[in-house]
Protein backbone atom coordinates (compact mmCIF):
# COMPACT_ATOMS: atom_id res chain seq x y z
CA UNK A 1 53.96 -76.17 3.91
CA UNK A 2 50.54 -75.06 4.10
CA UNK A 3 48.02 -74.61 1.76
CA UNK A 4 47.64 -71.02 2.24
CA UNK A 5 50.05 -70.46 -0.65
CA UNK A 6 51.87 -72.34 -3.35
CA UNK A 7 55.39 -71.75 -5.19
CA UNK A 8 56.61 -72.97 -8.59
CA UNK A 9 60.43 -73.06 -9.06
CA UNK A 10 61.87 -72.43 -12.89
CA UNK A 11 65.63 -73.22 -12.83
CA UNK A 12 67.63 -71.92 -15.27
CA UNK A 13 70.19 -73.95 -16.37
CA UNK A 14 73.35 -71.54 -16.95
CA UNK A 15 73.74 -70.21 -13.56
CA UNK A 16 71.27 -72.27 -11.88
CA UNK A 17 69.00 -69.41 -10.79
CA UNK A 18 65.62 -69.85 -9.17
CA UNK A 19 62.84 -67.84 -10.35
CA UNK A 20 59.02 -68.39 -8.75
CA UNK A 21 55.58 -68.02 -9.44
CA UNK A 22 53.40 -67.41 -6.19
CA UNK A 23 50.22 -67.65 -5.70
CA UNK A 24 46.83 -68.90 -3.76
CA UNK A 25 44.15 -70.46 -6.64
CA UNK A 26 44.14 -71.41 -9.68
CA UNK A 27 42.82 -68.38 -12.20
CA UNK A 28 44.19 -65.93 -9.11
CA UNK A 29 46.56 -63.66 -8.98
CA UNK A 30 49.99 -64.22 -9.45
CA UNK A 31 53.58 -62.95 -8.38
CA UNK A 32 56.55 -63.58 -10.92
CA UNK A 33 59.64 -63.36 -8.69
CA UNK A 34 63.48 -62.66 -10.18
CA UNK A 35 62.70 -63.95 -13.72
CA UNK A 36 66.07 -64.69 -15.33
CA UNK A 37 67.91 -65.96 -18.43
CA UNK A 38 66.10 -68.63 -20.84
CA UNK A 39 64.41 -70.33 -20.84
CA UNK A 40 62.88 -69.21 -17.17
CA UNK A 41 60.94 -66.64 -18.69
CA UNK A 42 58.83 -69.23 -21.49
CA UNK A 43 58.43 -71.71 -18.26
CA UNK A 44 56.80 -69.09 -16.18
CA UNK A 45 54.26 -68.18 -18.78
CA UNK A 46 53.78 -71.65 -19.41
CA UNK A 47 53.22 -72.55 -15.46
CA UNK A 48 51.16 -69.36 -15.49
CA UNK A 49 48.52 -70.22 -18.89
CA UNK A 50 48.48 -74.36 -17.19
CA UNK A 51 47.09 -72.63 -14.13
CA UNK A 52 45.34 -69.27 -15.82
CA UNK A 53 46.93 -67.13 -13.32
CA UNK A 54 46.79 -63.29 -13.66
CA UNK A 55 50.38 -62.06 -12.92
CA UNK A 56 49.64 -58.88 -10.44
CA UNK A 57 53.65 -57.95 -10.64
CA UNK A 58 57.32 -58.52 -11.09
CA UNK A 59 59.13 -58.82 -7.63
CA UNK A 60 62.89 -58.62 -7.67
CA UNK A 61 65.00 -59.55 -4.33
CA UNK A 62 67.94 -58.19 -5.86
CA UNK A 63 69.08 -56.79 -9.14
CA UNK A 64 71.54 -59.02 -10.34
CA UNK A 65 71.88 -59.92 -14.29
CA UNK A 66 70.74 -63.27 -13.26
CA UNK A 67 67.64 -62.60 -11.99
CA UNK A 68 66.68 -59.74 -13.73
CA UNK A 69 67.26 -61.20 -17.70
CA UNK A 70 63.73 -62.69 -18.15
CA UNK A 71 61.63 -59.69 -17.66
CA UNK A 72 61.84 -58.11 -20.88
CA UNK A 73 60.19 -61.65 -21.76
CA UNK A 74 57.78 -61.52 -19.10
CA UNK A 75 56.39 -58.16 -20.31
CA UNK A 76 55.96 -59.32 -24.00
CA UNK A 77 53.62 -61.76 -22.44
CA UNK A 78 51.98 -59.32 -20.18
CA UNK A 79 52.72 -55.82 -20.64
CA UNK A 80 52.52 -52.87 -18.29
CA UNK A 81 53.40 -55.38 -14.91
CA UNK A 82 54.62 -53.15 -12.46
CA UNK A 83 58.49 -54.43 -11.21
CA UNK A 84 59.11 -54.04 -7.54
CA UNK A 85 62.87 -53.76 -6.44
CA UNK A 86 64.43 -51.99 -3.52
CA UNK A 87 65.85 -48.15 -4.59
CA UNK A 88 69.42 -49.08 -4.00
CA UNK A 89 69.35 -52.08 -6.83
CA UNK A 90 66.93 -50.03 -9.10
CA UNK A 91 69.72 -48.84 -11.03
CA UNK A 92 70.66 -52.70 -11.83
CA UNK A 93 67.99 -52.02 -14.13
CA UNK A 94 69.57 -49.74 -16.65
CA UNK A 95 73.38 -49.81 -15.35
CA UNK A 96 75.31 -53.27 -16.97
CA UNK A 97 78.03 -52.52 -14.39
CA UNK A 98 75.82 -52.41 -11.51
CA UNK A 99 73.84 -55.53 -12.38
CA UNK A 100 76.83 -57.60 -12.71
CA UNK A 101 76.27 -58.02 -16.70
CA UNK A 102 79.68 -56.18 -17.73
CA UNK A 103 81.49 -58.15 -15.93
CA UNK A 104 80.35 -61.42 -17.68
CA UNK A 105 81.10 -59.47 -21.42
CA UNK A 106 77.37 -59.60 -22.06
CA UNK A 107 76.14 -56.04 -20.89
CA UNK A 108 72.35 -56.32 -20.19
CA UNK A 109 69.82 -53.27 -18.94
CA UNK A 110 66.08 -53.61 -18.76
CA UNK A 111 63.66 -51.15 -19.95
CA UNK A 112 61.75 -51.09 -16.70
CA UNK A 113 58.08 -49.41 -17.18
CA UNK A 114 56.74 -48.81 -14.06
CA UNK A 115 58.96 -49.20 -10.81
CA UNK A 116 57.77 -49.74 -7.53
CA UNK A 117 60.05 -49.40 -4.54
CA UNK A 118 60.21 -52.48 -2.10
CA UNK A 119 61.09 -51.19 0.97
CA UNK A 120 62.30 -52.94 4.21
CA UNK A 121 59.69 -53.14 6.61
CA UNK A 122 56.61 -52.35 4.66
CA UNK A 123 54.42 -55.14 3.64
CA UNK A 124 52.77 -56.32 0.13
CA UNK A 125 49.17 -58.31 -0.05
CA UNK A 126 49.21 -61.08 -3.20
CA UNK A 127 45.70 -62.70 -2.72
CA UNK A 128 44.34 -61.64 0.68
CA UNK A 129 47.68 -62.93 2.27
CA UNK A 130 50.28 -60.20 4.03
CA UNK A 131 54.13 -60.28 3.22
CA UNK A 132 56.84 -58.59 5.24
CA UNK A 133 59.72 -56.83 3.09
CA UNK A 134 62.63 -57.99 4.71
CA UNK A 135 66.32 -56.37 4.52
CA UNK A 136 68.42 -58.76 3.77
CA UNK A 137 71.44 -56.57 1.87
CA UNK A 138 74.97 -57.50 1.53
CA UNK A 139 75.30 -59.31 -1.40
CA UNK A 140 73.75 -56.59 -3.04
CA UNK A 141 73.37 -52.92 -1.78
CA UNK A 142 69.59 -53.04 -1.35
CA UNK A 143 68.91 -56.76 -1.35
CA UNK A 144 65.44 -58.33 -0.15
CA UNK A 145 63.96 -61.29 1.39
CA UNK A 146 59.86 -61.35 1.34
CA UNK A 147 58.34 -63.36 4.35
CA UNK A 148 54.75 -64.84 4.77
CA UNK A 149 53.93 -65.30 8.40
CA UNK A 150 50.87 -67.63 7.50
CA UNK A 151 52.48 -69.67 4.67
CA UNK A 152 55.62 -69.94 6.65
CA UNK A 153 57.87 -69.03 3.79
CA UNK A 154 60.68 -66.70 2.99
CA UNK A 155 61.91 -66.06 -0.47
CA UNK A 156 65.33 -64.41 0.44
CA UNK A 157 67.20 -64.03 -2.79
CA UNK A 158 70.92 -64.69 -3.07
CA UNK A 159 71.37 -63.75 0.69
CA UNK A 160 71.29 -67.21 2.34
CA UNK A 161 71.46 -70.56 0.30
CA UNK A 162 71.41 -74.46 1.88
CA UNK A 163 75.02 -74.55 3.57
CA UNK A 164 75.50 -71.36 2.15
CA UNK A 165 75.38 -67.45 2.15
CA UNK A 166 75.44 -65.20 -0.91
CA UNK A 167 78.83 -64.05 -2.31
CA UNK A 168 80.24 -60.84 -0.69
CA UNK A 169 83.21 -59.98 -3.42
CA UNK A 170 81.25 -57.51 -5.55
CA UNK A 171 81.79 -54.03 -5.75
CA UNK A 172 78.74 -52.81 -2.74
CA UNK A 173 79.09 -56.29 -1.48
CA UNK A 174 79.15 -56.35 2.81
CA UNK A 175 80.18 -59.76 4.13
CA UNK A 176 79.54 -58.25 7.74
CA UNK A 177 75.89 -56.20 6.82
CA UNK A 178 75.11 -59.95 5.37
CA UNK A 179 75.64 -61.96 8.12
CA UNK A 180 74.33 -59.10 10.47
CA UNK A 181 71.20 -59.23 8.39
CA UNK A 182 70.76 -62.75 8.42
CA UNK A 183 71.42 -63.52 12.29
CA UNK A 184 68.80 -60.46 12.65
CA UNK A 185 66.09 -60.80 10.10
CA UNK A 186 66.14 -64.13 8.52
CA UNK A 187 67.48 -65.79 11.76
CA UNK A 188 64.47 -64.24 13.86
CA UNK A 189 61.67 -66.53 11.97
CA UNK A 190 60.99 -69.82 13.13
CA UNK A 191 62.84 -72.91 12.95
CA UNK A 192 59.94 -74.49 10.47
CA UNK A 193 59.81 -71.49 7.80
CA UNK A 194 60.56 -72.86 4.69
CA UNK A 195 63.43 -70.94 2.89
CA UNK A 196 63.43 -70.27 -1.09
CA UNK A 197 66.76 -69.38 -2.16
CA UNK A 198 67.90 -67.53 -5.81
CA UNK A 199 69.94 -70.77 -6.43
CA UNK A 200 70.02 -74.55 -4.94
CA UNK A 201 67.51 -76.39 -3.05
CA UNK A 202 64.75 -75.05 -0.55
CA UNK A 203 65.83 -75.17 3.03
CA UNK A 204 64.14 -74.25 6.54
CA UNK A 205 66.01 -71.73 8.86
CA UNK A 206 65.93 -73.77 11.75
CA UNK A 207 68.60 -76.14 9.77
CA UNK A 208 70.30 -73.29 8.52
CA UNK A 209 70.48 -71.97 12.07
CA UNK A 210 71.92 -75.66 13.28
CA UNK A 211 74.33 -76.87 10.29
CA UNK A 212 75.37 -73.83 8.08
CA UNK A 213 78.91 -73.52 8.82
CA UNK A 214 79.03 -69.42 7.51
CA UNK A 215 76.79 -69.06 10.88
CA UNK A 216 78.18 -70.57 13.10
């Protein structure tokens, strides 16, 4: 992978969820991405004060209990981040039913401070380098993937794993807007881009293309 940008992985050990820190430089700024249950949330910070990185924001792919539990953490350590998530998972935020929590018996919302919508096909700049909001729904109503053309890398959230796509048996689950979205937006980088997943190992999409047998 180049150099143009780096990625830290914190897994958390319950449901194996990855969350990342992004960035360029050491004492630069920073992206937390889909901080969940502990002890992600203590790792990040850690990762973050090792490296003196300023955290610019919160960036959720999807709203999902298990990537959303860790940011009422991560703004103890550094209040008044601003959270980006797509409109359609926003109410993950404050709903336990529509983040999945309910379900599990532990009902979870987030206080979320200041919201920023992440919208499919608009672009966010972390460092001087450009990143393409992707739409990657189906899992979840208003999933994302985020895609750097110079760093060849695409964080994509629960939609496609190693061997793998995301689960499509939730209520505003779409097994056939997933694999629409992935054969047309993921599908469409090139072979080499790296892929960062919301659980299991990093991948590329030109062996996802070749081997994963939910594409074929």
């Amino acid at each position: 992978m180049p150099e143009t940008v780096q990625i830290a992985c914190m897994i958390e050990p319950s449901f194996g969820e990855n969350a990342y820190v992004v960035w360029r430089r050491a004492a630069g700024p920073c992206w937390i991405i889909d901080p969940g249950l502990p002890p992600s949330a203590a790792r990040i910070a850690a990762h973050i004060g090792r490296l003196e990185l300023k955290p610019d924001a919160i960036v959720l792919t999807h709203g999902h209990a298990d990537h959303i539990a860790g940011i009422p953490e991560v703004l103890r350590s550094y209040p008044n981040l601003p959270i980006y998530i797509s409109d359609e998972e926003r109410a993950c935020l404050t709903d336990p039913r529509e983040n999945l929590s309910a379900d599990l018996g532990t009902p979870f919302k987030v206080e979320p401070g200041q919201t920023r919508s992440l919208d499919p096909g608009s672009q966010l700049s972390l460092d001087e380098t450009t990143w393409h909001v992707l739409d990657v729904s189906g899992h979840s109503p208003g999933g994302c993937a985020l895609y750097c053309p110079v760093a060849g890398l695409v964080i994509v959230g629960d939609a496609l794993f190693q061997g793998s796509i995301g689960r499509t048996d939730f209520h505003h689950s779409s097994h056939d807007r997933l694999i629409r979205n992935i054969k047309e937006r993921l599908f469409a980088l090139p072979d080499q881009t790296r892929v960062y997943s919301g659980h299991g190992p990093a991948t590329t999409i030109g062996s996802e293309r070749r081997t994963n047998p939910f594409l074929q």
